[in-house]
C-alpha atoms as a PDB file:
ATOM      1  CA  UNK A   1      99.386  92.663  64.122  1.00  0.00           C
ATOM      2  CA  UNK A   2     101.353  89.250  64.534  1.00  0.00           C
ATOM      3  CA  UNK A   3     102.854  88.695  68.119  1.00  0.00           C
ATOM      4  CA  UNK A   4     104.925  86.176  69.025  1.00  0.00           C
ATOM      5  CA  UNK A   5     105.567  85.383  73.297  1.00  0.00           C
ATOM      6  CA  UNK A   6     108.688  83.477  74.388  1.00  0.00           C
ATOM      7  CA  UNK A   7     108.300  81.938  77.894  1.00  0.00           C
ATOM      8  CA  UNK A   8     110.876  81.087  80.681  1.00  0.00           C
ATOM      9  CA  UNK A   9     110.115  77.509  80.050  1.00  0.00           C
ATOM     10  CA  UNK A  10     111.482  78.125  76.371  1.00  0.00           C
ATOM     11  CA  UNK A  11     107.924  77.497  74.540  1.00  0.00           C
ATOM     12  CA  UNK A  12     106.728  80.011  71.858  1.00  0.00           C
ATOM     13  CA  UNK A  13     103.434  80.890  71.435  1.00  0.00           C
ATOM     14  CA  UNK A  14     102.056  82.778  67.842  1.00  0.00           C
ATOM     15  CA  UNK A  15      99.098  84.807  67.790  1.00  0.00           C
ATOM     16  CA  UNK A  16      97.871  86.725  64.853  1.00  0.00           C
ATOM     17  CA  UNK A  17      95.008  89.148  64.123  1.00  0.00           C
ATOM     18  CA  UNK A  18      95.989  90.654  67.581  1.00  0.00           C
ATOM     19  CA  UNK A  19      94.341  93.981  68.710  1.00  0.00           C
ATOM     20  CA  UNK A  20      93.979  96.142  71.899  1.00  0.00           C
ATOM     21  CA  UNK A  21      97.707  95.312  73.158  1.00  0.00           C
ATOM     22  CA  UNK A  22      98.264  97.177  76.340  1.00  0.00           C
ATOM     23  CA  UNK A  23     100.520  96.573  79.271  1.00  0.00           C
ATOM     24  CA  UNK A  24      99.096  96.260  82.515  1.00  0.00           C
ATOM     25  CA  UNK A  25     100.881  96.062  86.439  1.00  0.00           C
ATOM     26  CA  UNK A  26     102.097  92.628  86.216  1.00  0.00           C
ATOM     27  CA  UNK A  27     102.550  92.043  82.322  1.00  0.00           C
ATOM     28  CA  UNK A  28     100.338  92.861  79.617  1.00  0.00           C
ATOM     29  CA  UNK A  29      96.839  91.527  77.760  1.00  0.00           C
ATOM     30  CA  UNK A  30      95.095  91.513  74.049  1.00  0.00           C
ATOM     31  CA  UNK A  31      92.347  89.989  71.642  1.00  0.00           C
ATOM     32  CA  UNK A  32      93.315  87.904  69.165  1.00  0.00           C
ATOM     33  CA  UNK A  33      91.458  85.365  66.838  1.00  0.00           C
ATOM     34  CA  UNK A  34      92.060  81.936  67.067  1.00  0.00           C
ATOM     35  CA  UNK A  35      93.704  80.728  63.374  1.00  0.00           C
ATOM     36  CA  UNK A  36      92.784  77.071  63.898  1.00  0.00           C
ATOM     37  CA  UNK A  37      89.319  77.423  65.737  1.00  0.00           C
ATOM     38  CA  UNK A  38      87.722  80.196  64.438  1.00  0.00           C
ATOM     39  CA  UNK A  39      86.961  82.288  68.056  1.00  0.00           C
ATOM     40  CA  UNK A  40      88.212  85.051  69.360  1.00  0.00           C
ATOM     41  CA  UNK A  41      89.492  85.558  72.751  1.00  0.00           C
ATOM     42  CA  UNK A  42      91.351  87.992  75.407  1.00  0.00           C
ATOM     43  CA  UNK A  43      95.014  86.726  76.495  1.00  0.00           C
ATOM     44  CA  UNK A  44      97.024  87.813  79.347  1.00  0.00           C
ATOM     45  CA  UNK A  45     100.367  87.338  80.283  1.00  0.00           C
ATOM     46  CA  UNK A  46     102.269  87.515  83.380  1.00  0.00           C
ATOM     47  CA  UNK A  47     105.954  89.258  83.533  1.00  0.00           C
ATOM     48  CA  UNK A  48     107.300  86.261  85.482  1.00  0.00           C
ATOM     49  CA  UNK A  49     106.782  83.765  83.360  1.00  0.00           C
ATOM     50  CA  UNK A  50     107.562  85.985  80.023  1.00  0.00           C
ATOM     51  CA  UNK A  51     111.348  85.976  78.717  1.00  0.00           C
ATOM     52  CA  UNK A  52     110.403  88.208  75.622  1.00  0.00           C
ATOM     53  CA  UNK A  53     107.872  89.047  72.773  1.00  0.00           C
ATOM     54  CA  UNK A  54     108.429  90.424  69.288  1.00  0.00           C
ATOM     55  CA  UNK A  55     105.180  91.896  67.245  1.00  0.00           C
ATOM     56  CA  UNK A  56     104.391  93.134  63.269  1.00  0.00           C
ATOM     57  CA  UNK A  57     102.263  94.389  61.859  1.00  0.00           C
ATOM     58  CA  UNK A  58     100.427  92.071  59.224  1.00  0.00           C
ATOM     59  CA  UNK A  59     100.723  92.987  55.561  1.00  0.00           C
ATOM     60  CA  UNK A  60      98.070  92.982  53.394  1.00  0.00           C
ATOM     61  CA  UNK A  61      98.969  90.426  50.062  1.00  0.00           C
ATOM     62  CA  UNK A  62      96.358  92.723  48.306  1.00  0.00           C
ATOM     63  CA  UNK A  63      98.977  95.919  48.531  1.00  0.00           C
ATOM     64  CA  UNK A  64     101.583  94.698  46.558  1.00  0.00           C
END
């Protein structure tokens, strides 16, 4: 899936290849790989400082 986070200080961040979404008590956490260097990592994110996400699921080119 593709998820894109909107902070309160009006950046946007893009993740892709994102699994194991899940809220927790103060926001909510994934894996994703890292596009440009190759690694994957956990992310979490903090309510507070969150104005918004959207997510989609990836489509595979191969399916069309």
């Amino acid at each position: 899936m593709e998820l894109i986070v909107y902070t309160n200080m009006g950046r946007t961040y893009s993740f892709k290849g994102v699994k194991n979404f899940r809220f927790t008590t103060q926001g909510f956490e994934f894996d994703y790989h890292g596009v440009s260097t190759g690694v994957d990592r956990h992310a979490n994110f903090n309510n507070t400082c969150v104005c918004g996400y959207a997510m989609s699921e990836e489509v595979d080119s191969s399916c069309r």
